[in-house]
Protein backbone atom coordinates (compact mmCIF):
# COMPACT_ATOMS: atom_id res chain seq x y z
CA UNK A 1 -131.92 -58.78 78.54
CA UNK A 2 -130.65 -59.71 75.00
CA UNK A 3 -132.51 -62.72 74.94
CA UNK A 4 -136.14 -60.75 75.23
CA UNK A 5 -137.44 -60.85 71.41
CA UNK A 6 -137.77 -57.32 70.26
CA UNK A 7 -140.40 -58.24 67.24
CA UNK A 8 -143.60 -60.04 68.11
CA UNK A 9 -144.62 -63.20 66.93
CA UNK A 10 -147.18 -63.95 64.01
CA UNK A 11 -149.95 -62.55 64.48
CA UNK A 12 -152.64 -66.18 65.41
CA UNK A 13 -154.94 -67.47 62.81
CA UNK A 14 -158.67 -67.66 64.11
CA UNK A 15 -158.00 -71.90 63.46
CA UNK A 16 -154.65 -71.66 65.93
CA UNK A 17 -156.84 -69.51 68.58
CA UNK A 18 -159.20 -71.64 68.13
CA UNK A 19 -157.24 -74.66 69.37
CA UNK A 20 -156.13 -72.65 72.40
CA UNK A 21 -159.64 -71.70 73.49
CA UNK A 22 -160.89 -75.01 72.74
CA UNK A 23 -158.22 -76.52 75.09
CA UNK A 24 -158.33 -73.78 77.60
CA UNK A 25 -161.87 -75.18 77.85
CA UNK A 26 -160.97 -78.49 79.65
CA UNK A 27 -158.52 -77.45 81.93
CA UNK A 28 -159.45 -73.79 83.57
CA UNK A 29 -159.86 -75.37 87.01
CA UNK A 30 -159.14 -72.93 89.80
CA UNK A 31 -162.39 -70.74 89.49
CA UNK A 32 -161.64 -67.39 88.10
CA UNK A 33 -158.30 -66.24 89.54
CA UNK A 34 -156.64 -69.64 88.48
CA UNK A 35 -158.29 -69.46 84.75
CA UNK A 36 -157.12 -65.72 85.04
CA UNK A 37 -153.46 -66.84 85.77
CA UNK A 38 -153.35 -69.51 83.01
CA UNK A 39 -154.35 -66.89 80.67
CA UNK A 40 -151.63 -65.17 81.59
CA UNK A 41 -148.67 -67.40 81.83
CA UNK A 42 -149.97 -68.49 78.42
CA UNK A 43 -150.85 -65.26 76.28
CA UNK A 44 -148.87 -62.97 77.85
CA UNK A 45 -145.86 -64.94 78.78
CA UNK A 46 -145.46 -67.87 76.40
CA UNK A 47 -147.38 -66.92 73.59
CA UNK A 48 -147.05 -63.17 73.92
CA UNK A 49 -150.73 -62.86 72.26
CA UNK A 50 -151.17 -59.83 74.25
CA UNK A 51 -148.91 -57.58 76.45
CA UNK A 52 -148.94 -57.06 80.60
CA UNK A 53 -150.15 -53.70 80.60
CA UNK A 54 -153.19 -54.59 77.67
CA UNK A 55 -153.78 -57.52 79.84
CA UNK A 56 -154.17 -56.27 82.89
CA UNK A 57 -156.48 -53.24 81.70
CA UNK A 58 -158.69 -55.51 79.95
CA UNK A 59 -159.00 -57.60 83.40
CA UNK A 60 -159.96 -54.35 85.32
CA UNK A 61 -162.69 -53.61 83.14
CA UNK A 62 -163.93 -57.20 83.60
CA UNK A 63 -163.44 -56.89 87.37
CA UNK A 64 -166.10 -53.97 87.21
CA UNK A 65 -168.71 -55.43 85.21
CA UNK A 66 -171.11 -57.77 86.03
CA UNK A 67 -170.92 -61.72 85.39
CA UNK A 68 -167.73 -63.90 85.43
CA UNK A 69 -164.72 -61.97 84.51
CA UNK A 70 -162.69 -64.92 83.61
CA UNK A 71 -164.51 -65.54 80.67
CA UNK A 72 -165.24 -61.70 79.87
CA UNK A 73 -161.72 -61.53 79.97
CA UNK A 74 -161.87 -64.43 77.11
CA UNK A 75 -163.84 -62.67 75.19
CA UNK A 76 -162.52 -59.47 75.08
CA UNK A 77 -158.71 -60.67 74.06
CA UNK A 78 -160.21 -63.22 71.54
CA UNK A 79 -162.48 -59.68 70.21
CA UNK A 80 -159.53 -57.53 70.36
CA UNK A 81 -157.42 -60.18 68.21
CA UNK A 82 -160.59 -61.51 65.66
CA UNK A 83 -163.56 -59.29 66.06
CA UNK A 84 -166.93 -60.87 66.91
CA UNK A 85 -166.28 -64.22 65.64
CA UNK A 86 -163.24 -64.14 67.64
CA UNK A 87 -165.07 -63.05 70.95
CA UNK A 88 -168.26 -65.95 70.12
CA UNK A 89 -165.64 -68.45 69.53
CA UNK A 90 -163.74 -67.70 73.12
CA UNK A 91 -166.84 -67.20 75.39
CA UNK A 92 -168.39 -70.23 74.07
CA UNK A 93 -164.76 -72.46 74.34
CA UNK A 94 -164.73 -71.28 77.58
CA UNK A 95 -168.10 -72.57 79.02
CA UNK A 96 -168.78 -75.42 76.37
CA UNK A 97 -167.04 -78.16 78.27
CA UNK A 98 -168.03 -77.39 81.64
CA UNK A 99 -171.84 -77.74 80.53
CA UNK A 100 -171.07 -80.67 78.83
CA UNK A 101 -169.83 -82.12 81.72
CA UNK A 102 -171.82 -80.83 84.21
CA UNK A 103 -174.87 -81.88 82.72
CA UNK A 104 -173.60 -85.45 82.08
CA UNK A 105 -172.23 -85.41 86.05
CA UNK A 106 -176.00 -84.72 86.92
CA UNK A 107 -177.60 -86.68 84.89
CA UNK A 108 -175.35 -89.30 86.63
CA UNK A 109 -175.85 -88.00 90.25
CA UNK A 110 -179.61 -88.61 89.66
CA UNK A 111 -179.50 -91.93 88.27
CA UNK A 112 -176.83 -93.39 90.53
CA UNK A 113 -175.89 -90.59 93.75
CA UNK A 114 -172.29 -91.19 94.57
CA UNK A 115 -169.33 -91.79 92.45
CA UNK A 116 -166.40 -93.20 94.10
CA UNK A 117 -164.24 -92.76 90.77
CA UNK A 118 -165.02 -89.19 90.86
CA UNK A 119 -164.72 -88.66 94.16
CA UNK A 120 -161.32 -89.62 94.17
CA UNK A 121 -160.32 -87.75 91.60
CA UNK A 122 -161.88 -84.61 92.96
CA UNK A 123 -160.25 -85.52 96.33
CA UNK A 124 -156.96 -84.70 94.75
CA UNK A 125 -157.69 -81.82 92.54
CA UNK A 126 -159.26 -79.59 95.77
CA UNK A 127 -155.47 -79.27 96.86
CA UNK A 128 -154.49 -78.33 93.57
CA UNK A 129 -157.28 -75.62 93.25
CA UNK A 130 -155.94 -73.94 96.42
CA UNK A 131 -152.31 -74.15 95.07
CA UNK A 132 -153.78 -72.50 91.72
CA UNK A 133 -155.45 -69.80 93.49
CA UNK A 134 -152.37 -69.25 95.82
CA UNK A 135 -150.44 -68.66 92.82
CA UNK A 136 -152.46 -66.85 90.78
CA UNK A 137 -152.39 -64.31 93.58
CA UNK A 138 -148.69 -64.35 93.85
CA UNK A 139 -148.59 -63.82 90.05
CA UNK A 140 -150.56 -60.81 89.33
CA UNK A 141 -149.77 -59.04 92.99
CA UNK A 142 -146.04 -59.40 92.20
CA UNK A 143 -146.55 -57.78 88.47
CA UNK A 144 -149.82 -55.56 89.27
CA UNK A 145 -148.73 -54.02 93.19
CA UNK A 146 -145.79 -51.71 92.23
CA UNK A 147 -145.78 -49.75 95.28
CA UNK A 148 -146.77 -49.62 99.15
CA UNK A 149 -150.11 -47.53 98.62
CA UNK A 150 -151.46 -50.41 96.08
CA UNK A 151 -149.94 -53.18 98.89
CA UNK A 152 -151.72 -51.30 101.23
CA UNK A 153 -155.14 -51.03 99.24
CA UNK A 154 -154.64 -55.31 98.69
CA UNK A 155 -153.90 -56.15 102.53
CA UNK A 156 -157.08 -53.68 103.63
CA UNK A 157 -159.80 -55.57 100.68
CA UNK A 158 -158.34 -58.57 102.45
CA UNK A 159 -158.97 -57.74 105.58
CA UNK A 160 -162.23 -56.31 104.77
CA UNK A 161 -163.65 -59.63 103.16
CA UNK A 162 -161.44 -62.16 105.35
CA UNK A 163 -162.47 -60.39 108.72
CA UNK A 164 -165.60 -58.32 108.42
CA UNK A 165 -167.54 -59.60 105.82
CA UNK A 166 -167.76 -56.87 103.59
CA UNK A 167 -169.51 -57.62 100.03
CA UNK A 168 -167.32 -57.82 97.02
CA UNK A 169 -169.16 -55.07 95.33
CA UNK A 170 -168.26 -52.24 98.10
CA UNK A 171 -165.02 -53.33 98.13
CA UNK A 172 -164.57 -52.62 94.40
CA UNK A 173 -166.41 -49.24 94.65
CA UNK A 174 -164.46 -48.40 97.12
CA UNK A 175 -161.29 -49.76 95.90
CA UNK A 176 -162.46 -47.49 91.96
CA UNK A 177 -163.06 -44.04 94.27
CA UNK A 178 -159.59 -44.20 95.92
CA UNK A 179 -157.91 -44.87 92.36
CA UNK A 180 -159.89 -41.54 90.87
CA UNK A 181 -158.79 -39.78 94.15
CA UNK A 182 -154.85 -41.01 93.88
CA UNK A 183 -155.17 -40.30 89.97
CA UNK A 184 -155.65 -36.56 90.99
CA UNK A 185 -152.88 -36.68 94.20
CA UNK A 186 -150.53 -39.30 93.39
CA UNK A 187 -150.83 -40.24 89.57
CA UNK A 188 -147.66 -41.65 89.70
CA UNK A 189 -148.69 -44.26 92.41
CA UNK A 190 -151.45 -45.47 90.27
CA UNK A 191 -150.03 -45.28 86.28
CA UNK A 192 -150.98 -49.22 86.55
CA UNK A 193 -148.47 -52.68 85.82
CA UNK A 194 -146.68 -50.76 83.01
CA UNK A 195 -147.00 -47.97 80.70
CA UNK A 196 -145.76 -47.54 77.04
CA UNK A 197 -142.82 -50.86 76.59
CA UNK A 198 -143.05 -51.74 79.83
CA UNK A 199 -144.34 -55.32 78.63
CA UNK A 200 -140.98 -55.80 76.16
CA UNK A 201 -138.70 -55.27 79.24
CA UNK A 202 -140.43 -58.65 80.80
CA UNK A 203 -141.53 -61.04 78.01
CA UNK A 204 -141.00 -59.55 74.73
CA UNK A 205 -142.98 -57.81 72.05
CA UNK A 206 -146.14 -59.04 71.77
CA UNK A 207 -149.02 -59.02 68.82
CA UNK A 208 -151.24 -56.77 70.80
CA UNK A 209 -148.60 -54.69 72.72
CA UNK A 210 -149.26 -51.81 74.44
CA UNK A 211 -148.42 -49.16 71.89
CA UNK A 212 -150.28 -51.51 68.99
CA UNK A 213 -153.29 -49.51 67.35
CA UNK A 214 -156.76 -50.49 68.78
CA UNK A 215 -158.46 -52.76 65.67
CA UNK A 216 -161.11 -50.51 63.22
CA UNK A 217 -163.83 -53.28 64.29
CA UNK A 218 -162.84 -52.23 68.13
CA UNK A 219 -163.03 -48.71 67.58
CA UNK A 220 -166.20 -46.76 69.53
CA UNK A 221 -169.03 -45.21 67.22
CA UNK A 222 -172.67 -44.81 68.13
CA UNK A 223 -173.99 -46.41 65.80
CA UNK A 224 -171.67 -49.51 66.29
CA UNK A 225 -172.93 -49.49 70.25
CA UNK A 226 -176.78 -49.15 68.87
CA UNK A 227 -176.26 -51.84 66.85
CA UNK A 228 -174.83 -53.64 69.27
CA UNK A 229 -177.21 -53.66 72.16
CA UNK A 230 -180.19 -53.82 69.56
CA UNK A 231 -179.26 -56.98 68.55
CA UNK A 232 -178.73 -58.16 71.65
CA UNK A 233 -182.23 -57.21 72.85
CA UNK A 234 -183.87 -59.22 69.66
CA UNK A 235 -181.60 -62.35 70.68
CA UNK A 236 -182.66 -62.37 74.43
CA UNK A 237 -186.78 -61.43 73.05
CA UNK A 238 -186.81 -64.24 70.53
CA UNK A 239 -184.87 -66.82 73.08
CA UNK A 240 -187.57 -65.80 75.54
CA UNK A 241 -190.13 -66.25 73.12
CA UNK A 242 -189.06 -69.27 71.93
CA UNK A 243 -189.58 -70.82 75.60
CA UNK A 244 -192.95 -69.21 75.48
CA UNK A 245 -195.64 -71.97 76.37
CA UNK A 246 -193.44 -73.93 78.72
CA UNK A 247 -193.59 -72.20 81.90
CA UNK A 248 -190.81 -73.40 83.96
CA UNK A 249 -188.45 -72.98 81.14
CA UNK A 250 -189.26 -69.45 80.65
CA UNK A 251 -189.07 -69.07 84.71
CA UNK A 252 -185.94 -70.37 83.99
CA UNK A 253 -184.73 -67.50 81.09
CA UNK A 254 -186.27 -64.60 83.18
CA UNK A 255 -184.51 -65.46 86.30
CA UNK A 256 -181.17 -66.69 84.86
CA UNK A 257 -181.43 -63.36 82.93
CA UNK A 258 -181.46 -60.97 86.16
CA UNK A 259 -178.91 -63.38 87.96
CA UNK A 260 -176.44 -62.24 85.28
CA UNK A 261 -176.97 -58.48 86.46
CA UNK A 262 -176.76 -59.43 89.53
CA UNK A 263 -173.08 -61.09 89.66
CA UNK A 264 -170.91 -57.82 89.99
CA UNK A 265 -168.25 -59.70 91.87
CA UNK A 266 -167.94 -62.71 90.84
CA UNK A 267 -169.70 -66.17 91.49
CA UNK A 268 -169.69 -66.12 95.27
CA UNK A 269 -171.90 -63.18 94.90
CA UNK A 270 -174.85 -64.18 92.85
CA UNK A 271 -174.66 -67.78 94.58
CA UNK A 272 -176.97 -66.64 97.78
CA UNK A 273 -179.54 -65.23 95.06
CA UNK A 274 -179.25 -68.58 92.76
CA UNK A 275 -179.88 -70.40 96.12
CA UNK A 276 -183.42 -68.78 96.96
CA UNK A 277 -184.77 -68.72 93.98
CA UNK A 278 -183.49 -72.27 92.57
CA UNK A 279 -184.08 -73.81 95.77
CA UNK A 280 -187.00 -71.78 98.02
CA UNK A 281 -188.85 -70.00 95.01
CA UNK A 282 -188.73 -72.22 92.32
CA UNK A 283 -188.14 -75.75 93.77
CA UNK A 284 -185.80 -76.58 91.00
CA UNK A 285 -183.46 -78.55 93.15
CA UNK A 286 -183.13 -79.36 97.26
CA UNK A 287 -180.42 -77.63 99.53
CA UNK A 288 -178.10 -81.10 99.59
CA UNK A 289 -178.24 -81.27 95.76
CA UNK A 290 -177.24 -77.55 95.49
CA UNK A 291 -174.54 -78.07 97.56
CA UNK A 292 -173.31 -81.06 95.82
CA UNK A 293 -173.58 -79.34 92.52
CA UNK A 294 -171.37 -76.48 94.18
CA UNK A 295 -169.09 -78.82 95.00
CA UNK A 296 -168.58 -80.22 91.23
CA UNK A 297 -169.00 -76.76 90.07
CA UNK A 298 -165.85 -75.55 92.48
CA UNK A 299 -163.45 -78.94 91.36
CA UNK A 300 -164.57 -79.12 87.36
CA UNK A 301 -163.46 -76.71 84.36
CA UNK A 302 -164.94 -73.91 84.02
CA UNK A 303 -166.49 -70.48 85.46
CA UNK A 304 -167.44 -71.45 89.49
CA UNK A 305 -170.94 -69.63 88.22
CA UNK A 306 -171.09 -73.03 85.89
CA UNK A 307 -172.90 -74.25 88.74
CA UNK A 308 -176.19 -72.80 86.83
CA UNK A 309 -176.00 -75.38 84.65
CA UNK A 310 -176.58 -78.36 87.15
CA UNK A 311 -179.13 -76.01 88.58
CA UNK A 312 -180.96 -76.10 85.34
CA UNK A 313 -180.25 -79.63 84.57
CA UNK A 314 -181.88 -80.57 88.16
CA UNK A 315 -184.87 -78.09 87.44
CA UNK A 316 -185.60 -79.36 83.81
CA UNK A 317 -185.59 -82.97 85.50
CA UNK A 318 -187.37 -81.90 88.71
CA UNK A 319 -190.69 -79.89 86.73
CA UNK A 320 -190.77 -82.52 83.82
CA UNK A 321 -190.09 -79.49 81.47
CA UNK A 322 -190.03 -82.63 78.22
CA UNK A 323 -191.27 -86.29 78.60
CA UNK A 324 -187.67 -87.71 78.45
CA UNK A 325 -185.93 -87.16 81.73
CA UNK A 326 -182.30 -86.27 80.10
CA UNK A 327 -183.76 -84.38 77.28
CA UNK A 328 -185.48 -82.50 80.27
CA UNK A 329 -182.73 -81.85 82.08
CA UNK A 330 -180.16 -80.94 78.79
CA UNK A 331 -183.31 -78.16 78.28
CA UNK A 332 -183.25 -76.81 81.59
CA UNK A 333 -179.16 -76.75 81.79
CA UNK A 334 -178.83 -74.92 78.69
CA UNK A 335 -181.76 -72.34 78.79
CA UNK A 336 -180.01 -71.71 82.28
CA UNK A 337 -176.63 -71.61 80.82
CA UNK A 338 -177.68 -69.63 77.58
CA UNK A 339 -179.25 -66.74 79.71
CA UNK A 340 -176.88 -66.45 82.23
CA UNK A 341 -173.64 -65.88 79.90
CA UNK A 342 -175.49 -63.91 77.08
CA UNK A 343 -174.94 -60.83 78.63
CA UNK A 344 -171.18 -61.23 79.31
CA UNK A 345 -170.97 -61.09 75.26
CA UNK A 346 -173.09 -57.76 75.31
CA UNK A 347 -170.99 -56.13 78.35
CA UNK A 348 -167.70 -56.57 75.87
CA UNK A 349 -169.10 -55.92 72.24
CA UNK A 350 -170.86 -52.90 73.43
CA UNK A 351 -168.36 -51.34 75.97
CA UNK A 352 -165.05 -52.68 74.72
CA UNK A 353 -164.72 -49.93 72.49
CA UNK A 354 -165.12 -47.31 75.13
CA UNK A 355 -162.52 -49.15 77.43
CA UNK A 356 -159.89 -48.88 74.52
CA UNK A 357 -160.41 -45.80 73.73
CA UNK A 358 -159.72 -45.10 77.53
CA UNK A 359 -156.51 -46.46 77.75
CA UNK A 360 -154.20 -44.11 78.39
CA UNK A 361 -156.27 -41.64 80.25
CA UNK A 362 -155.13 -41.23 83.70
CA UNK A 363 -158.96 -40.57 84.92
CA UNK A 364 -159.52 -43.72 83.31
CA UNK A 365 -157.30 -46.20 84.66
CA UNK A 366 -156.14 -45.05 87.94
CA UNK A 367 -159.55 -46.28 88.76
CA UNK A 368 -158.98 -49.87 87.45
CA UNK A 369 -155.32 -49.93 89.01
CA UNK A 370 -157.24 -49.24 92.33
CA UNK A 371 -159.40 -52.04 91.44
CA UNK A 372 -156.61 -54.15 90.40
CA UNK A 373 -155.34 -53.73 94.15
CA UNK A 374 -158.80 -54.60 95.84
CA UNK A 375 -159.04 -57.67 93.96
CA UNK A 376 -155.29 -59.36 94.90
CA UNK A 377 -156.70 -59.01 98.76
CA UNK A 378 -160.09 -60.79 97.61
CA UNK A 379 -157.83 -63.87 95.80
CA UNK A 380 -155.86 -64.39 98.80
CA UNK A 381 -159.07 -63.97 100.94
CA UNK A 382 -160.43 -67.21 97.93
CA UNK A 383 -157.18 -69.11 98.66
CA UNK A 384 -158.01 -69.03 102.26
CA UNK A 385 -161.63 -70.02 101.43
CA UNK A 386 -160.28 -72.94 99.80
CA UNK A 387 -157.99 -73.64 101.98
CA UNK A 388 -160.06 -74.20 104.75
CA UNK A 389 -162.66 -76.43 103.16
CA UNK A 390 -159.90 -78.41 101.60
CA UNK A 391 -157.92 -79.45 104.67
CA UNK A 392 -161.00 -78.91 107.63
CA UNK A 393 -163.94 -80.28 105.16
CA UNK A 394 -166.36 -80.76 107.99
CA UNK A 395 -165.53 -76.80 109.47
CA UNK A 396 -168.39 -74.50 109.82
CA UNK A 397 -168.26 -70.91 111.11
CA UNK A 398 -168.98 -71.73 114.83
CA UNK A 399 -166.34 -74.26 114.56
CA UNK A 400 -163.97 -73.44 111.85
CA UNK A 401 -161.46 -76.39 113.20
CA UNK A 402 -163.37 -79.22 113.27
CA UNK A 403 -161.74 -82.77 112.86
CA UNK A 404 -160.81 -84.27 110.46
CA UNK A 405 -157.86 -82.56 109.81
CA UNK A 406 -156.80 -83.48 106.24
CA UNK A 407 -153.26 -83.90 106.18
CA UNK A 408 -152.98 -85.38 102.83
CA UNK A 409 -154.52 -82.43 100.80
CA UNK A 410 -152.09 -80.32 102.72
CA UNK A 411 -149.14 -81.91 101.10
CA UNK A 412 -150.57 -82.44 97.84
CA UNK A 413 -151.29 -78.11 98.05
CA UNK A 414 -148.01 -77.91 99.00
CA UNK A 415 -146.15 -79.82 96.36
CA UNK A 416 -149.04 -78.20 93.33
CA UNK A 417 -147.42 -74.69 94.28
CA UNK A 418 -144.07 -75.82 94.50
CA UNK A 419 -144.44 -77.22 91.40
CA UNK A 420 -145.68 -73.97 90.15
CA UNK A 421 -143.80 -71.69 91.60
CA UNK A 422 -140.39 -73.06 91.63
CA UNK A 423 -140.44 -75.50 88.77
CA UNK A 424 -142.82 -73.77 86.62
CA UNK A 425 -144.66 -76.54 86.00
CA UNK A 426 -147.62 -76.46 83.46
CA UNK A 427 -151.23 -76.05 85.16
CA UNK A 428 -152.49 -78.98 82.55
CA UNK A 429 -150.13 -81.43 84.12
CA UNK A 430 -149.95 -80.44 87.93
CA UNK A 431 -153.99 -80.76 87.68
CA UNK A 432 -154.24 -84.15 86.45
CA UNK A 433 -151.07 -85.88 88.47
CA UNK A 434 -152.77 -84.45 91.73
CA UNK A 435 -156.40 -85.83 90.56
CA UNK A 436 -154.67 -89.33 90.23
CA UNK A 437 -152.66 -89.09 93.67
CA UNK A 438 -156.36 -88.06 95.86
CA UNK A 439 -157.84 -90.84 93.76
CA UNK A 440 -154.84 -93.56 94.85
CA UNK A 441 -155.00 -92.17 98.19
CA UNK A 442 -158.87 -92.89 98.54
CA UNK A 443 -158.62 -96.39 97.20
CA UNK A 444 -155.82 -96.89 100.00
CA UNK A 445 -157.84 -95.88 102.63
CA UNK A 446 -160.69 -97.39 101.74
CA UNK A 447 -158.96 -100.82 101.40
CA UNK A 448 -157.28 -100.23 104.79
CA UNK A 449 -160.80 -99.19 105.74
């Protein structure tokens, strides 16, 4: 244990977390839980930005709340650390590249349909998103799961999701009710990952460590959370009024808008509701090209709900919202992006506060270690998800088996968690080396083809 640091590191400039965000940007593949588990491998394990236990209670907050909680999770460390330039600077890091290249991917899939180049690429980085996701469940059940009644509470949300279908939503209500309940029966089952030091005894003392002073600018007032969600009401009325005179474009705000209310767990979620209204209400884009877009959305960087932005990108195009085609679809892909992430930045500035205050009360956070619980069943039930559209790609319900069997993506999976999990290899290298295998493995074939 003597080689643990007992004094934390310098406390990040807003230009050095900067950098991070920025690069975090272009390489949080994996959809949530694998962006969640680079986070932590890198801020509370290398970096030690932030200890276990204040990383873990900010993530059960953003497990609750509506939108994607990999990026609310962003923004509430980068807040905690710099305030609301700090939390700005993260959220819009986070999602920046993925728009950027989602919108350029579209604009492409219009003009010229399939990309071999791509393809191959994306071939090889589907393994490596199931390895991710594997291992990000690994991760935080191994540090989060301290005892057999939170085991118990991970294999049944599994089981629940995996086997009977049961929303994400239920499962985190009832995952919160059974915390308050063992709060009151069995605190000591549900304390959470750690309480005061436990985070030195893994990693080290961090900047933001769990006996660290919450920030003034993160302390709760009134007046602070009136501010708050009065400014954020004048942003989303002069946005919307801005669009004013262009009707699909302000279709676009309004229902992008109640989408991000709508997302209390996760992208899978909201996805059905993006479906009917971007494909059967609006005619923004067909089934196939929602699909497709899915598809990019699930193998790019990025927030899975990213896949708004090729939605809006395809609608801009598709109702000639400008003359210029791209311009048209750039319009549509960023009023869709803009109004779907806006309120992630009011769920943290306005209830951060409250959560901090919060965070030693039992009442408080026996709920979010319950939560905590639900959600390592529901990334294991993802892995699975993944797993089976990665090696069976042509499976369906009825026929979950259905040849081909992809043997290939099997061993590439394989190998990205070994790599992981035994060598401790970095996520920004296992990502691309497995992009450029399933892209020399789909030339080969297609030669011997």
């Amino acid at each position: 244990m003597s080689d643990i640091p007992q004094t934390p590191p310098a406390t990040p400039t807003l230009g050095q977390a900067f950098k991070y965000w920025f690069k975090l940007g272009f390489i949080s593949f994996g959809g949530p839980m694998g962006q969640i588990a680079m986070m932590h491998t890198d801020l509370v394990e290398k970096k030690r930005w932030i200890s276990e236990h204040r990383f873990l209670h900010a993530l059960n907050f953003c497990m609750i709340l509506p939108g994607p909680e990999a990026i609310q999770l962003a923004i509430y460390i980068s807040w905690l650390m710099h305030g609301v330039v700090g939390a700005v600077m993260a959220g819009v890091l986070f999602f920046l590249p993925a728009f950027l290249l989602l919108s350029v991917l579209a604009g492409v899939y219009l003009a010229w349909g399939d990309v071999p180049l791509m393809q191959g690429l994306f071939y090889g980085i589907k393994p490596a998103v199931v390895a991710i996701v594997l291992f990000a469940a690994w991760r935080i059940g191994s540090k989060a799961l301290k005892n057999s009644i939170l085991w118990s509470m991970a294999a049944a949300a599994f089981i629940a999701i995996f086997v009977f279908g049961v929303d994400f939503p239920w499962i985190v209500l009832v995952a919160a009710l059974l915390g308050v309940i063992g709060g009151k029966v069995m605190p000591d089952k549900f304390k959470g990952s750690g309480g005061h030091g436990a985070s030195n005894k893994q990693y080290g003392a961090a900047v933001i460590d769990d006996h660290t002073p919450t920030p003034d600018h993160a302390r709760f007032s009134w007046a602070k959370l009136g501010i708050t969600v009065a400014a954020f009401i004048g942003i989303w009325a002069v946005s919307m009024f801005a669009l004013f005179g262009n009707q699909a474009l302000s279709e676009m705000g309004s229902f992008f808008t109640k989408a991000a209310f709508l997302t209390i767990g996760g992208a899978y979620a909201v996805l059905p509701y993006v479906y009917q209204g971007g494909v059967e209400q609006y005619g923004w884009l067909t089934g196939p090209q929602m699909m497709d877009g899915l598809a990019l959305g699930e193998t790019t960087p990025g927030p899975l709900i990213m896949v708004v932005t090729w939605v809006g990108y395809m609608g801009g195009v598709a109702k000639g919202v400008l003359s210029n085609p791209v311009a048209a679809g750039f319009a549509g892909a960023a009023v869709a992006t803009f109004f779907t992430f806006l309120p992630s930045f009011l769920f943290i500035l306005a209830a951060g506060p409250v959560v901090e205050s919060t965070r030693n009360d039992i009442k408080f956070t026996a709920p979010l270690t319950g939560v905590t619980a639900a959600v390592v069943g529901v990334i294991m039930n993802l892995a699975v998800f993944f797993a089976w559209h990665t090696f069976w790609p042509k499976g369906t319900a009825a026929a979950p088996f259905t040849n081909p069997f992809e043997w290939f993506t099997v061993i590439v999976a394989v190998g990205a968690f070994v790599a992981l999990w035994k060598y401790k290899a970095d996520i920004m290298k296992v990502i691309p080396v497995c992009a450029l295998l399933g892209l020399a493995y789909t030339f080969i074939m297609g030669a011997i083809g």
